[in-house]
Protein backbone atom coordinates (compact mmCIF):
# COMPACT_ATOMS: atom_id res chain seq x y z
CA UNK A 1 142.41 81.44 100.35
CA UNK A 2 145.83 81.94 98.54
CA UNK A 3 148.14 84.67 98.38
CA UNK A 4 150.94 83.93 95.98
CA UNK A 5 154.21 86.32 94.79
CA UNK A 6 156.60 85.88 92.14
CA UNK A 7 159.69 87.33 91.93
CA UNK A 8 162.75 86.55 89.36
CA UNK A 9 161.74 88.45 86.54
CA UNK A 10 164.56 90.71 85.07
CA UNK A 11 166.20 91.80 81.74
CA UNK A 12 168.21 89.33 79.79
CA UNK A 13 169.55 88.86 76.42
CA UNK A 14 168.19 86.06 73.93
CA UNK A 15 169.50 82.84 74.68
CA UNK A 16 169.60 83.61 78.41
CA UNK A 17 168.37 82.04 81.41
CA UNK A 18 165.89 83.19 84.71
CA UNK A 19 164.39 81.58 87.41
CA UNK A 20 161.53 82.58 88.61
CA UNK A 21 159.82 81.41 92.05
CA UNK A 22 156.50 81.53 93.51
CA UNK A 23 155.69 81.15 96.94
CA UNK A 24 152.10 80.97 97.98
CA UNK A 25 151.01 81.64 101.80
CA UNK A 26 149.68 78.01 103.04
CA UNK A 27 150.62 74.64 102.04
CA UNK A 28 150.68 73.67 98.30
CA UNK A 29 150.08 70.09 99.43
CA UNK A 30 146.70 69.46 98.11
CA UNK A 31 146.16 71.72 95.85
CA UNK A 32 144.84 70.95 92.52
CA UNK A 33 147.24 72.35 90.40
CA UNK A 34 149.74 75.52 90.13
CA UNK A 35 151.31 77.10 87.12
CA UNK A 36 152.08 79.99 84.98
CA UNK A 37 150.56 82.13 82.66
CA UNK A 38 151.92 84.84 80.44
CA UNK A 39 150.59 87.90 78.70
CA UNK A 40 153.10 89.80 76.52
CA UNK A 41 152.52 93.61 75.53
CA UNK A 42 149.35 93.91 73.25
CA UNK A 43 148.40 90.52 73.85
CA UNK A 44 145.83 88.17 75.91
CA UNK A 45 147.14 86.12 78.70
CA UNK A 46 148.17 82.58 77.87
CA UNK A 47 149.09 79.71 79.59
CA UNK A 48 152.54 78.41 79.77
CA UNK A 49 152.94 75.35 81.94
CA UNK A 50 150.99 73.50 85.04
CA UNK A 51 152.19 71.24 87.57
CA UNK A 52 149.49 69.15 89.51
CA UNK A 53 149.62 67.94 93.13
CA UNK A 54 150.72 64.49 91.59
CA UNK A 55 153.70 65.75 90.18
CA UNK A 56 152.20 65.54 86.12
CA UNK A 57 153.64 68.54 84.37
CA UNK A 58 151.95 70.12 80.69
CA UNK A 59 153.61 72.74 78.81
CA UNK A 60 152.85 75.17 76.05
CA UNK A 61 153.81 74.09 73.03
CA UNK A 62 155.71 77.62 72.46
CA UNK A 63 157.82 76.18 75.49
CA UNK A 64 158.33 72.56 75.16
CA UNK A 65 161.87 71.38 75.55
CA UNK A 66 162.81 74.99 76.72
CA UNK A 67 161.54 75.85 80.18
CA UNK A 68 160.41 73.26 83.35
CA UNK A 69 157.92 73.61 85.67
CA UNK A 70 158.71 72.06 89.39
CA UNK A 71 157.35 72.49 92.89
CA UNK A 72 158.71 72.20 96.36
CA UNK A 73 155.98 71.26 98.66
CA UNK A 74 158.30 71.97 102.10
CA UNK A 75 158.57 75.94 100.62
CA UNK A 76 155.22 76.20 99.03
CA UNK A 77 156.90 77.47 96.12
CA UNK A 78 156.65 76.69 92.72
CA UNK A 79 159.27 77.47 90.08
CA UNK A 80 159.70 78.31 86.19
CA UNK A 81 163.18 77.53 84.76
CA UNK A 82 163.69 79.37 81.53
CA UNK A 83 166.31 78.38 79.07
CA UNK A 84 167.32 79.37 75.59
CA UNK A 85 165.02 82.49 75.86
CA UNK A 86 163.44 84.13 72.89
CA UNK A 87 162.25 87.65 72.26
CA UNK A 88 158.90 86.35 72.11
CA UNK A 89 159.10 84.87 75.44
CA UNK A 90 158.65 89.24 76.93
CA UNK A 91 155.63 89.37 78.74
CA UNK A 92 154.45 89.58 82.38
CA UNK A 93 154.40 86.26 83.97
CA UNK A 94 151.44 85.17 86.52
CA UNK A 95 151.41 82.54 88.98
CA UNK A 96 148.35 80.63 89.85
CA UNK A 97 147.05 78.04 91.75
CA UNK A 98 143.46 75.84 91.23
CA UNK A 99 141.49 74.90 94.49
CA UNK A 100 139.40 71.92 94.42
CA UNK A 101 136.94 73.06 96.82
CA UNK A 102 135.65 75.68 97.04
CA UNK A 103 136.53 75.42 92.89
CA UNK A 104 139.00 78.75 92.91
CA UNK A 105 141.64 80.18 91.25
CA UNK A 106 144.20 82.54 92.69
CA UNK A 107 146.90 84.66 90.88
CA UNK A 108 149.59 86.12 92.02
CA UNK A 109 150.67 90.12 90.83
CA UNK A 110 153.21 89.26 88.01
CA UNK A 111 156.82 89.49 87.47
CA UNK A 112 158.11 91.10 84.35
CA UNK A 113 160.37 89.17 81.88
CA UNK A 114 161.89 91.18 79.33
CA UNK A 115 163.83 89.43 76.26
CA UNK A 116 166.02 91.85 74.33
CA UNK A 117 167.52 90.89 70.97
């Protein structure tokens, strides 16, 4: 089992910049993959970027070229570095991580990203 919590999430203006940082409760070293999801007001939750235990990193296209995805195994954490943030970014981001076996998915409670214009 995985408990993970994000924090980071805040206010900023388009064109802005956050961090945000995920920290799960055991080792991240073999685990299948952790990443982030999104789900902005009104809308389903989508995926925004993985990072697998071998390092390979996918993004949303709505992303690409804008935010990266890393992992630091000695913290079990996981971060999102946003850039050049757009209005359309808002939403609450999720955390997750993919067990191989048992095959399970854990989420972590969200942290808020808000993108005024």
């Amino acid at each position: 089992q995985v408990q993970l919590v994000e924090s980071g999430g805040g206010l900023v203006q388009t064109g802005g910049s956050l961090r945000l940082s995920c920290v799960a409760s055991r080792s991240i070293v073999g685990i299948l993959s952790l990443g982030w999801y999104r789900q902005g007001p009104g809308k389903q939750r989508d995926w925004v970027a993985t990072i697998t235990g071998r390092d390979r990193t996918d993004y949303a296209d709505s992303v690409k070229g804008r935010f990266t995805i890393s992992r630091d195994n000695a913290k079990n954490m996981v971060y999102l570095e946003m850039n050049n943030l757009k209005p359309e970014d808002t939403g609450l981001y999720y955390c997750y991580a993919d067990i191989l076996i048992p095959r399970t998915t854990y989420w972590g409670q969200g942290t808020q990203v808000t993108v005024s214009s």
